[in-house]
N, C-alpha and C. Protein backbone atom coordinates (compact mmCIF):
# COMPACT_ATOMS: atom_id res chain seq x y z
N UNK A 1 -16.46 0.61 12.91
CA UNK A 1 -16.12 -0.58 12.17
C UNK A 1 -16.04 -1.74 13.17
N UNK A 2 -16.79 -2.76 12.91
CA UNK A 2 -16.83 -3.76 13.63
C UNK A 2 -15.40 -4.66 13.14
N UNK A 3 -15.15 -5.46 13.99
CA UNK A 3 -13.85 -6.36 13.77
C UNK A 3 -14.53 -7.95 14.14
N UNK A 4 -14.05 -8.85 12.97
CA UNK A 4 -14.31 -10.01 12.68
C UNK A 4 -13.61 -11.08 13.66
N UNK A 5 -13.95 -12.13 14.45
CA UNK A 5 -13.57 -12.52 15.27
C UNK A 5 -12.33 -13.62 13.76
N UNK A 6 -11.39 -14.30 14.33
CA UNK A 6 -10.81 -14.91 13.13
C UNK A 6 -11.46 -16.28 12.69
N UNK A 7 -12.35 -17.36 13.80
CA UNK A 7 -13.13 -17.86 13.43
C UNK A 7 -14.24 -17.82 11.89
N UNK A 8 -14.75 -16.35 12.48
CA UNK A 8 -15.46 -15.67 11.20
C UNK A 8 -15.63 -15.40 9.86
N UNK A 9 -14.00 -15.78 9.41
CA UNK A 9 -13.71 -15.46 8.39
C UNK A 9 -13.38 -16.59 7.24
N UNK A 10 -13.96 -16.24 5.68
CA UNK A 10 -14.03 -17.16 5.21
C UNK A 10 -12.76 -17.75 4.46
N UNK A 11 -12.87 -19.12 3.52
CA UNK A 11 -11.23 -19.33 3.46
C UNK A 11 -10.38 -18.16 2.55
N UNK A 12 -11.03 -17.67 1.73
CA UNK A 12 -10.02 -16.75 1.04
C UNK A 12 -9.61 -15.96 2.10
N UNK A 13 -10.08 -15.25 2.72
CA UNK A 13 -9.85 -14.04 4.17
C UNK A 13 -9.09 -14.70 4.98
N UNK A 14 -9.45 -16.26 5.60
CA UNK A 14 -8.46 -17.11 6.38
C UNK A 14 -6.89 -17.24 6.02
N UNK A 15 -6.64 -17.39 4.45
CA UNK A 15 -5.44 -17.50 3.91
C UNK A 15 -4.86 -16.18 3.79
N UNK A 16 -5.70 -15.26 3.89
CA UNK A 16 -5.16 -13.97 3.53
C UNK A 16 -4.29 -13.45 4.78
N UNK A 17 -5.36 -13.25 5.93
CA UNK A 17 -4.65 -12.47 7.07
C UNK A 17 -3.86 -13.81 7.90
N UNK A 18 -3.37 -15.26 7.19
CA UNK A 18 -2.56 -16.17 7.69
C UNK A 18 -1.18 -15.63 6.91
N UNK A 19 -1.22 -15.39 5.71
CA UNK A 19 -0.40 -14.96 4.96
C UNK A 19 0.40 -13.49 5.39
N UNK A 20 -0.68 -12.21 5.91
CA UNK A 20 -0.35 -11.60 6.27
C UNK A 20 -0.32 -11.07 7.51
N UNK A 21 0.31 -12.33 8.18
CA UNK A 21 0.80 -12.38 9.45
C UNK A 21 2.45 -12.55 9.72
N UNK A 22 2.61 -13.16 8.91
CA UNK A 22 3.56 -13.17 8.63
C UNK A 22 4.88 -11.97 8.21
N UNK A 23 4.18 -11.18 7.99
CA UNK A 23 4.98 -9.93 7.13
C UNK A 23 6.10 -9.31 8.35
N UNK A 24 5.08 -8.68 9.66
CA UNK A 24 6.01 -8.43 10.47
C UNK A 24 7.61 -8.34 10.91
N UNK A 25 7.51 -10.34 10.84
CA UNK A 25 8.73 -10.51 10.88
C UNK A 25 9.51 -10.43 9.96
N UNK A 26 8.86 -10.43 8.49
CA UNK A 26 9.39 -10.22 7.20
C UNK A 26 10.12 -9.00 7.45
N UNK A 27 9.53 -8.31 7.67
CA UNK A 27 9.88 -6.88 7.69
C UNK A 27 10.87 -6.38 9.04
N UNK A 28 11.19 -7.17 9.85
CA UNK A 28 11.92 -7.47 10.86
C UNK A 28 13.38 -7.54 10.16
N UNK A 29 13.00 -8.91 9.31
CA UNK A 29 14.06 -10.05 9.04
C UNK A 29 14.93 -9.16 8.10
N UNK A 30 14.12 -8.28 7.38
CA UNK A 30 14.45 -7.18 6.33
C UNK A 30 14.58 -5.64 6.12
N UNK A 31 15.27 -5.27 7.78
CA UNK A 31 15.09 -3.81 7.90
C UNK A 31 15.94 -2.86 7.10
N UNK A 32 16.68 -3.59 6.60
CA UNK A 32 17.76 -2.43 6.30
C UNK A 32 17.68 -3.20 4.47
N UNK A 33 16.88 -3.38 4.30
CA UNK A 33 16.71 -3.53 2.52
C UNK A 33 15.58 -1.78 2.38
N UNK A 34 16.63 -1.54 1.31
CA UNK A 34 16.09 -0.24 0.89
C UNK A 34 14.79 -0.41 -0.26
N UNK A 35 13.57 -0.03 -0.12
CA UNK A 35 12.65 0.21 -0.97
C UNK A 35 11.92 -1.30 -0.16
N UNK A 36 12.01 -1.97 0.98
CA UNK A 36 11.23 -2.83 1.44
C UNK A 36 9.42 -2.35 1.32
N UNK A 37 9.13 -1.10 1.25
CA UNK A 37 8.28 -0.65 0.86
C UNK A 37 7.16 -1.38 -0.37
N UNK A 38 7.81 -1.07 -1.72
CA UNK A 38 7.44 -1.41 -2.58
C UNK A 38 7.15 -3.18 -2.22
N UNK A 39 8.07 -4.15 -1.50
CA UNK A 39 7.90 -5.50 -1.26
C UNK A 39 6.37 -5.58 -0.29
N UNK A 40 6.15 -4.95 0.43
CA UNK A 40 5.25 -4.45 1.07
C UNK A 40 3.58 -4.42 0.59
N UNK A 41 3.96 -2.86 -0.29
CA UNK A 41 3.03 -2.69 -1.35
C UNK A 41 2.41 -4.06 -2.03
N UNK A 42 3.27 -4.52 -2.66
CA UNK A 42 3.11 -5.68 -3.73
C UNK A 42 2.51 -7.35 -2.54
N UNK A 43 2.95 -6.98 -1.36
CA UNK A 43 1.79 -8.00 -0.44
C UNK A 43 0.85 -8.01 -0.11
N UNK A 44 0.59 -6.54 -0.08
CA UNK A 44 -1.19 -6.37 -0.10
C UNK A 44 -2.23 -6.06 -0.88
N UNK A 45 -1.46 -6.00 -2.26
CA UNK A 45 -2.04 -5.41 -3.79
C UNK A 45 -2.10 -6.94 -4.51
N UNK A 46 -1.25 -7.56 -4.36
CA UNK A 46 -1.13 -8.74 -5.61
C UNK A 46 -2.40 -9.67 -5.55
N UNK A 47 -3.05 -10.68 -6.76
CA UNK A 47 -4.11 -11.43 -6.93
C UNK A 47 -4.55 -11.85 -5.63
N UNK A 48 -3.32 -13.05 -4.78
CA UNK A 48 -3.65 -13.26 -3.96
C UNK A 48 -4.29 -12.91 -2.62
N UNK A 49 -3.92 -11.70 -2.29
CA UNK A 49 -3.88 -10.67 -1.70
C UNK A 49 -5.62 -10.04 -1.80
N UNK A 50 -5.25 -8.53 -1.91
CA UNK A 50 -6.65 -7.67 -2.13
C UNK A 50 -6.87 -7.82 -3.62
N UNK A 51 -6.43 -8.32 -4.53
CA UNK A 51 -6.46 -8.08 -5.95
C UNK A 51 -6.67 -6.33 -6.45
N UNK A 52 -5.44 -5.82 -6.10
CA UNK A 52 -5.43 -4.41 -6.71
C UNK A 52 -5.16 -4.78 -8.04
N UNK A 53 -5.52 -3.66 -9.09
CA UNK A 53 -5.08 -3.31 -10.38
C UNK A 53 -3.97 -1.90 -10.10
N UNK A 54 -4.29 -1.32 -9.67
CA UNK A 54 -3.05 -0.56 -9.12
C UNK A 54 -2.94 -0.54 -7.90
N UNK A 55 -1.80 0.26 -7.44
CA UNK A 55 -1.85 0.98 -5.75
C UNK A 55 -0.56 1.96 -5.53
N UNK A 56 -0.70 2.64 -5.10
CA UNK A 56 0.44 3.86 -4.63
C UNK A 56 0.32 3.93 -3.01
N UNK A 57 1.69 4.23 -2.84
CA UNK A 57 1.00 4.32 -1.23
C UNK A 57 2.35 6.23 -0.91
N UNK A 58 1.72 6.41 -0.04
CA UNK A 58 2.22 7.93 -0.43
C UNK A 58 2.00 8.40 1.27
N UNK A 59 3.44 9.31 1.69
CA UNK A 59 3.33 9.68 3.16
C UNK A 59 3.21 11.41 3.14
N UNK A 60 2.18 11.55 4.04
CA UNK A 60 1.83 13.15 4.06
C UNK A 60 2.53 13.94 5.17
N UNK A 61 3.27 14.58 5.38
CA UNK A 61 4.41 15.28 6.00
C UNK A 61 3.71 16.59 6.43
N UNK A 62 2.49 17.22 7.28
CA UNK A 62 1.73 18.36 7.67
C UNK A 62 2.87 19.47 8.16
N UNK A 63 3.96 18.69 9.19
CA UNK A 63 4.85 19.34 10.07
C UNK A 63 5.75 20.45 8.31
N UNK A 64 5.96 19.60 7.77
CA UNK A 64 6.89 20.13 6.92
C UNK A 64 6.34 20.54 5.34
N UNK A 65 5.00 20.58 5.50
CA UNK A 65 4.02 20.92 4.29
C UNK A 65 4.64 19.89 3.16
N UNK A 66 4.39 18.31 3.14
CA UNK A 66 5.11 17.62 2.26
C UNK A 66 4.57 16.56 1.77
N UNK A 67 4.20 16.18 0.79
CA UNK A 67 3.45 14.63 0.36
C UNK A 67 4.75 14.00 -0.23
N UNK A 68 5.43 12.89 -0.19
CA UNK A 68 5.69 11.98 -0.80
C UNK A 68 5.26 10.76 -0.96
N UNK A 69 5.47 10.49 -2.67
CA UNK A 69 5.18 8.64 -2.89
C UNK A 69 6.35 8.25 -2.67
N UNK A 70 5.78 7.13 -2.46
CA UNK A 70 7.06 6.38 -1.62
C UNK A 70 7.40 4.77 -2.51
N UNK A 71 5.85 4.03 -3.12
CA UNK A 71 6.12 2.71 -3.94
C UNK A 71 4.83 2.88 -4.45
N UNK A 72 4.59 2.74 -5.96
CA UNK A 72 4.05 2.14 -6.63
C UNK A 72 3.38 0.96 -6.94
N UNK A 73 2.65 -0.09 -7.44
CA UNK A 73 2.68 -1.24 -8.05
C UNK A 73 1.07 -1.25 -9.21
N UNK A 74 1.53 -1.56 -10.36
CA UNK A 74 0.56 -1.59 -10.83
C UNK A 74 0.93 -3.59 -11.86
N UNK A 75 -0.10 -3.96 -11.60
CA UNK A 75 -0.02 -5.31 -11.97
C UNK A 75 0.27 -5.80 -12.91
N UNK A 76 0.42 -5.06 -14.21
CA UNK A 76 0.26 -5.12 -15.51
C UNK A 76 2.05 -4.97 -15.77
N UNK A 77 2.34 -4.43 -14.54
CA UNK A 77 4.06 -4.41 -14.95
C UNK A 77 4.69 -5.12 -13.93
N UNK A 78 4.14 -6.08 -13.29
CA UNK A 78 4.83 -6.67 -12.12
C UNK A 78 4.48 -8.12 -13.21
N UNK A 79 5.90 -8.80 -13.10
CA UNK A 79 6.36 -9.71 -13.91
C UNK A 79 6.87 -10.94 -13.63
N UNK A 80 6.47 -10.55 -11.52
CA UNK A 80 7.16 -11.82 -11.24
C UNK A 80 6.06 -13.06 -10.57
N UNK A 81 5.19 -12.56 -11.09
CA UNK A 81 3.70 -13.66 -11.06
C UNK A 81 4.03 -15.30 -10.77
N UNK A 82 3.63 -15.98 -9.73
CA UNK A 82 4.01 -17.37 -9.41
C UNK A 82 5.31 -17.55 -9.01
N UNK A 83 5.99 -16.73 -8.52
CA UNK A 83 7.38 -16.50 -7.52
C UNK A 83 7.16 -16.15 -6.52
N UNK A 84 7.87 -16.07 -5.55
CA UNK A 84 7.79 -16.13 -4.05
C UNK A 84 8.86 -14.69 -3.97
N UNK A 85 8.37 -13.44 -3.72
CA UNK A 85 9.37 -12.39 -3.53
C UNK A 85 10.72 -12.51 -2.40
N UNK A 86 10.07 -13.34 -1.56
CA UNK A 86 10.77 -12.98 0.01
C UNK A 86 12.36 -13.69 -0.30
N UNK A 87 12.07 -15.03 -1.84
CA UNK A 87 13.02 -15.66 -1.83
C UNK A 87 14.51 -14.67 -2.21
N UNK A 88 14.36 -14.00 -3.26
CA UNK A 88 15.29 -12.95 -3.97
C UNK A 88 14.71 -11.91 -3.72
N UNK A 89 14.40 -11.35 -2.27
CA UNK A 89 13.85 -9.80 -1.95
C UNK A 89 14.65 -8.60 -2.76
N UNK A 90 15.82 -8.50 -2.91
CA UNK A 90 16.86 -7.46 -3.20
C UNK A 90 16.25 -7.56 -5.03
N UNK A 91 16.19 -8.69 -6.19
CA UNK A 91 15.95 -9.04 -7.06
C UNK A 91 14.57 -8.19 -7.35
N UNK A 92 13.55 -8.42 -6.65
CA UNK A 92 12.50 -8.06 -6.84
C UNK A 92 12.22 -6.72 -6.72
N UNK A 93 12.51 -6.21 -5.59
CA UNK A 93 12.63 -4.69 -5.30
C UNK A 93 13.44 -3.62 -6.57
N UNK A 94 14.54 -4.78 -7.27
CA UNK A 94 14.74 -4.28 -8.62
C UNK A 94 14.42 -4.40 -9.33
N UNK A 95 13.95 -5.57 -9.70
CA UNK A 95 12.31 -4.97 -10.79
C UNK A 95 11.52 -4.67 -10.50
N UNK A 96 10.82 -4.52 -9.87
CA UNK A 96 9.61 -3.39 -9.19
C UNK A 96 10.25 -1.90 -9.55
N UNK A 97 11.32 -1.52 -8.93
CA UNK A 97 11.96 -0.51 -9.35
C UNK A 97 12.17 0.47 -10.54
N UNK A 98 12.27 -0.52 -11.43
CA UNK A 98 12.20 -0.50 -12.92
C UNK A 98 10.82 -0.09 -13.49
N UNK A 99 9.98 -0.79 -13.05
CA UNK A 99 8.45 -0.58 -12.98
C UNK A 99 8.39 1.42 -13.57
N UNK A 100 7.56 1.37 -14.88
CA UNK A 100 7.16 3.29 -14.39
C UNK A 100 6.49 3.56 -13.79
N UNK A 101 5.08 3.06 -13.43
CA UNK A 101 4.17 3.33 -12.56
C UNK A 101 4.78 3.58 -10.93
N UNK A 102 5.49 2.45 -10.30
CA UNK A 102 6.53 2.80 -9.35
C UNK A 102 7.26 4.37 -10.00
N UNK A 103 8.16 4.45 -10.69
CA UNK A 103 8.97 5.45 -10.48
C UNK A 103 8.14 6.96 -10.71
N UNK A 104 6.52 7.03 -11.36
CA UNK A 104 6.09 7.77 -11.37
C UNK A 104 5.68 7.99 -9.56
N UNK A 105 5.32 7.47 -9.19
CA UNK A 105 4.87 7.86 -7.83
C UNK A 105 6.01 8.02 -7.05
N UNK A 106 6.83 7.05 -7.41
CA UNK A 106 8.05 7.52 -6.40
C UNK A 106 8.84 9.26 -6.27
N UNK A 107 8.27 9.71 -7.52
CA UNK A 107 9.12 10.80 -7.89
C UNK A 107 8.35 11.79 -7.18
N UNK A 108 6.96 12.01 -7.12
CA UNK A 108 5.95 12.58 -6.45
C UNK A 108 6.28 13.53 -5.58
N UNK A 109 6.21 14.64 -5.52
CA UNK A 109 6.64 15.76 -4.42
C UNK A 109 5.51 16.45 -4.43
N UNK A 110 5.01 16.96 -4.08
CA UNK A 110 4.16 18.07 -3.59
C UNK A 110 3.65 18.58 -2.17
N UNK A 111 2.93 19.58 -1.87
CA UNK A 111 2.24 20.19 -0.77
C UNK A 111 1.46 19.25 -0.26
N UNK A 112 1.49 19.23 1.69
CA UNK A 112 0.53 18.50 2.24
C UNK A 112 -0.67 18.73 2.03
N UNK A 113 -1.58 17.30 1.65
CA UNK A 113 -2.79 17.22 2.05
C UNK A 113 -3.51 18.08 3.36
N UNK A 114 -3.00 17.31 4.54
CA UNK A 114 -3.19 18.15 5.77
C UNK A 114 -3.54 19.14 6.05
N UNK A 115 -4.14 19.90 6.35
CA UNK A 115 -4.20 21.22 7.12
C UNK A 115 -3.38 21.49 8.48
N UNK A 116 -3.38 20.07 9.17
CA UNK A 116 -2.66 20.02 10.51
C UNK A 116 -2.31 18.72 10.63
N UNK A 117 -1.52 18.65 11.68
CA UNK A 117 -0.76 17.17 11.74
C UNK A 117 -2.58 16.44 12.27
N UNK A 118 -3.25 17.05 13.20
CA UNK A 118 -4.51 16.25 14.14
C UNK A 118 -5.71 15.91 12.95
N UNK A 119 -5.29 16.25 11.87
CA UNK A 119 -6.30 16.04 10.44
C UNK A 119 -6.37 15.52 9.84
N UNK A 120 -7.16 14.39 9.19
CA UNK A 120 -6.95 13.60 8.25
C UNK A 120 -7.08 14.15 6.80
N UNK A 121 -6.49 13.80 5.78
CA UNK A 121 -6.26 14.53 4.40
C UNK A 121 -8.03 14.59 3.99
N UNK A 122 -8.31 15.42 3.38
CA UNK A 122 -9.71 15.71 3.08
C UNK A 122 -10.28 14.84 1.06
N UNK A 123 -11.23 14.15 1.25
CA UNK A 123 -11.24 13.12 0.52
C UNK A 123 -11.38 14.04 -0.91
N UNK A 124 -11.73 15.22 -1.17
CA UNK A 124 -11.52 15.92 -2.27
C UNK A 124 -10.16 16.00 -3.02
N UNK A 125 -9.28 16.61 -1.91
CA UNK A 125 -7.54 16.57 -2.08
C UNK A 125 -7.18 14.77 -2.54
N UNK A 126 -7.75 14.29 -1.92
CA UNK A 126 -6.98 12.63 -2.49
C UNK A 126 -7.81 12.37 -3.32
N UNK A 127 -8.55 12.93 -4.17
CA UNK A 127 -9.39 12.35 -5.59
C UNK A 127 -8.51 13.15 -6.41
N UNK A 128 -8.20 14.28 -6.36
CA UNK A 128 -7.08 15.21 -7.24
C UNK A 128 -6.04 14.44 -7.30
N UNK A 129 -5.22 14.16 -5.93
CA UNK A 129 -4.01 13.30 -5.81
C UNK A 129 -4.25 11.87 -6.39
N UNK A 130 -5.07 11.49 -6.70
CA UNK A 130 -5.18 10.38 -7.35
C UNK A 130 -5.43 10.81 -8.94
N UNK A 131 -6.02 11.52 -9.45
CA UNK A 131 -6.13 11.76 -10.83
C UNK A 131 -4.45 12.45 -11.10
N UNK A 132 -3.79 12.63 -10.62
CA UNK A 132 -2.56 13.90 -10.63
C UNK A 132 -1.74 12.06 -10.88
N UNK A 133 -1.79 10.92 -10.74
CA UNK A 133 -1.16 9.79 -10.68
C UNK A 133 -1.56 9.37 -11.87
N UNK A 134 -2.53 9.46 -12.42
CA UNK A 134 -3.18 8.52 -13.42
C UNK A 134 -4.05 7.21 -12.99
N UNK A 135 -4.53 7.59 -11.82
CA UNK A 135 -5.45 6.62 -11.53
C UNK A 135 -7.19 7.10 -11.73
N UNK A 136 -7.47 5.61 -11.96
CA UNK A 136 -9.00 6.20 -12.35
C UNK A 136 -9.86 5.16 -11.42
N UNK A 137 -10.90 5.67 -10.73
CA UNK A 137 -11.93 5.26 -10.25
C UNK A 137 -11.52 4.72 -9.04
N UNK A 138 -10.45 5.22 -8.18
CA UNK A 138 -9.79 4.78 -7.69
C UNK A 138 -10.40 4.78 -5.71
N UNK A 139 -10.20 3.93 -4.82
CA UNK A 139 -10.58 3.87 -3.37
C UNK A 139 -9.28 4.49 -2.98
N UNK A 140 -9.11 5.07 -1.18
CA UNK A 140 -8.28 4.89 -0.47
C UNK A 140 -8.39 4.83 0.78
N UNK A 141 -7.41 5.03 1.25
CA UNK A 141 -7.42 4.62 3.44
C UNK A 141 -6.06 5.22 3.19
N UNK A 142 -6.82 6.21 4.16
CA UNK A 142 -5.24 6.69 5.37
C UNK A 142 -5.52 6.56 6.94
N UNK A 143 -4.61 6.59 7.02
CA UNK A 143 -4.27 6.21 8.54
C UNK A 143 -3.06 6.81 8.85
N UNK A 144 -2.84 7.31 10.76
CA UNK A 144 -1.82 8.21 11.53
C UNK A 144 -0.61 7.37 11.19
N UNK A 145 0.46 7.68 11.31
CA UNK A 145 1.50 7.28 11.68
C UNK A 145 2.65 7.88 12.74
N UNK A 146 3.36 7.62 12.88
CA UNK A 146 4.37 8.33 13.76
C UNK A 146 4.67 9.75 13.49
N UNK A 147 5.17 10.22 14.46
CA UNK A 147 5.45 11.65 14.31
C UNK A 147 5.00 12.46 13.13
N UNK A 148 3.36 12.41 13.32
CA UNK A 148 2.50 13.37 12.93
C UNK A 148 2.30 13.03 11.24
N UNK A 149 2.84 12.34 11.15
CA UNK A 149 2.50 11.96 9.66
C UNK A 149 1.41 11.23 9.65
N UNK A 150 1.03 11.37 8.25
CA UNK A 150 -0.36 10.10 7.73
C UNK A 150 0.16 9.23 6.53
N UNK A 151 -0.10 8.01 6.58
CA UNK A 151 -0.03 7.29 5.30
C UNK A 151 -1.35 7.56 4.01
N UNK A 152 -1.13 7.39 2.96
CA UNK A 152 -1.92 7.77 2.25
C UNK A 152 -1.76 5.76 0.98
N UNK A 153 -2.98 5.21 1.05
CA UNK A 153 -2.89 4.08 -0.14
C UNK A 153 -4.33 4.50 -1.01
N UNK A 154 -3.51 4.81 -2.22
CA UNK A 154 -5.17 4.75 -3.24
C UNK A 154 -4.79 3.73 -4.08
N UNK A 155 -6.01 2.74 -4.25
CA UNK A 155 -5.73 1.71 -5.17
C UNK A 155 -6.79 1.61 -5.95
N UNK A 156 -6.54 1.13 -7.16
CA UNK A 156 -7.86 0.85 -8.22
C UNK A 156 -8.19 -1.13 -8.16
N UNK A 157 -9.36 -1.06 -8.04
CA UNK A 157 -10.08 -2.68 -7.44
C UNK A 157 -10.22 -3.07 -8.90
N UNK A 158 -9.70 -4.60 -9.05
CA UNK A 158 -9.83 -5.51 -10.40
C UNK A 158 -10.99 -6.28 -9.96
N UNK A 159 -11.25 -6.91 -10.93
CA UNK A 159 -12.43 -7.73 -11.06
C UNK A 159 -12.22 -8.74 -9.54
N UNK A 160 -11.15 -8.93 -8.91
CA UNK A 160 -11.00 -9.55 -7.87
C UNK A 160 -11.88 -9.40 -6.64
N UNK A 161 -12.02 -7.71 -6.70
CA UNK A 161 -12.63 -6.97 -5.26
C UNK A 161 -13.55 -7.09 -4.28
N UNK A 162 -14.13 -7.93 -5.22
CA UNK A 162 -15.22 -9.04 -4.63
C UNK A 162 -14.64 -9.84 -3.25
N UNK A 163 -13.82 -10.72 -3.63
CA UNK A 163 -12.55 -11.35 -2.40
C UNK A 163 -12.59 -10.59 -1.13
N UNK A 164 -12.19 -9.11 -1.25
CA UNK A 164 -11.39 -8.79 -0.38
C UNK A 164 -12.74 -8.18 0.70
N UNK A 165 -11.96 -8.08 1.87
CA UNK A 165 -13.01 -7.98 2.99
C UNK A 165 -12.03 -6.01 3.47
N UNK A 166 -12.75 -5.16 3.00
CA UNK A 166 -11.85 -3.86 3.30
C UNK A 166 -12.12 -3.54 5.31
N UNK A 167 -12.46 -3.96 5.61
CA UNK A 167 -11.49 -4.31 7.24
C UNK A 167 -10.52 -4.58 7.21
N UNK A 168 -10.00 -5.98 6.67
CA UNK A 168 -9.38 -6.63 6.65
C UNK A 168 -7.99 -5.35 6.49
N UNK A 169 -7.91 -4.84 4.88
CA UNK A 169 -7.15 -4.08 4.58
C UNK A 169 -6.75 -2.85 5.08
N UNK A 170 -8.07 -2.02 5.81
CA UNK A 170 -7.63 -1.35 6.84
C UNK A 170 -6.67 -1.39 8.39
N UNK A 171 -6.97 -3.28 8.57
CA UNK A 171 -5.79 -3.58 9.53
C UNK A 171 -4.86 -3.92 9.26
N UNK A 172 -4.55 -4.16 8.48
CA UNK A 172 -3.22 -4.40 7.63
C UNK A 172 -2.23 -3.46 6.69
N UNK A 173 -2.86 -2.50 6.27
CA UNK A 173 -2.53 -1.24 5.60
C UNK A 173 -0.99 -0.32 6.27
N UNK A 174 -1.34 -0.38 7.87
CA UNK A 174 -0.41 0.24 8.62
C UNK A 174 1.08 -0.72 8.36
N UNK A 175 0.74 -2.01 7.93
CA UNK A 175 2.22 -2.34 7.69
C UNK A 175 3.39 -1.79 7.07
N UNK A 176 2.93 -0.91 6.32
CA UNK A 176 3.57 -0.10 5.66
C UNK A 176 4.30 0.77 6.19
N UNK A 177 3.63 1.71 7.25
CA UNK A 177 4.54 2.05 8.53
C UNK A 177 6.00 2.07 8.87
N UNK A 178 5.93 0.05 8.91
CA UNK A 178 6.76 -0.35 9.72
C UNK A 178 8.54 -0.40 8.86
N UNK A 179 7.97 0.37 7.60
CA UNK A 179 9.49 -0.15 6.35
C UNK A 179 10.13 1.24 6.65
């Protein structure tokens, strides 16, 4: 995968990874808010953003044979459209919360993807794990994380998808990580 110098990039992509540059410290500023996750989720899924129609993002546990979802967001139940989350973070994270699509994934338990921690989940297993959600036609990206875990995001692309530059979202994806 080649990487875009930031020059390169056009204004929707310019506003995007200006926007999500920012998060870091968001996520700094906000360590000890519980479900910062889902706030997360909903920065790289919403219109502005990648324009997801859904997204789950889900951590694969090899060491301990374990998948959990971790946040949800599907657009159709996110209600706080033309608000600024970061203002009432605690507010939002409770309605998101509320959300079923969130609490369906959140509830999510099952057996690792993995075969081994050095493995990435095999793209058959995450087309199951994605139909096992109720998602349809759905992309994803995983990527390592700390102590042997993998992140897992499957999202379904809205008429938006066009916009989004999936580099882009692959470098940014790991933010999730950081909650």
């Amino acid at each position: 995968m080649s990487t875009k110098a930031l020059h390169e990039l056009d204004s929707h992509e310019g506003q995007l990874v200006s926007r999500l540059l920012d998060l870091p410290h968001k996520i700094l500023s906000h360590d000890d808010l519980e479900g910062l996750q889902q706030l997360i989720l909903y920065e790289l899924a919403h219109d502005k953003s990648f324009g997801f129609k859904k997204a789950s993002y889900l951590i694969d546990n090899p060491e301990f044979n374990c998948l959990k979802g971790v946040a949800g967001y599907d657009r159709d139940e996110c209600s706080i459209a033309g608000t600024n989350p970061w203002e009432n973070p605690r507010g939002f994270i409770d309605n998101m919360s509320q959300a079923k699509f969130h609490q369906h994934v959140a509830s999510f338990l099952n057996h690792s993807l993995c075969k081994a921690q050095d493995k990435d989940p095999e793209a058959d297993a995450i087309k199951a794990l994605s139909d096992n959600l109720g998602m349809q036609n759905s992309s994803f990206i995983t990527w390592r994380m700390r102590h042997g875990n993998h992140g897992i995001l499957l999202f379904e692309e809205s008429a938006l998808a066009h916009h989004r530059n999936p580099e882009l979202l692959h470098h940014f994806v790991a933010l999730l990580s950081l909650c």
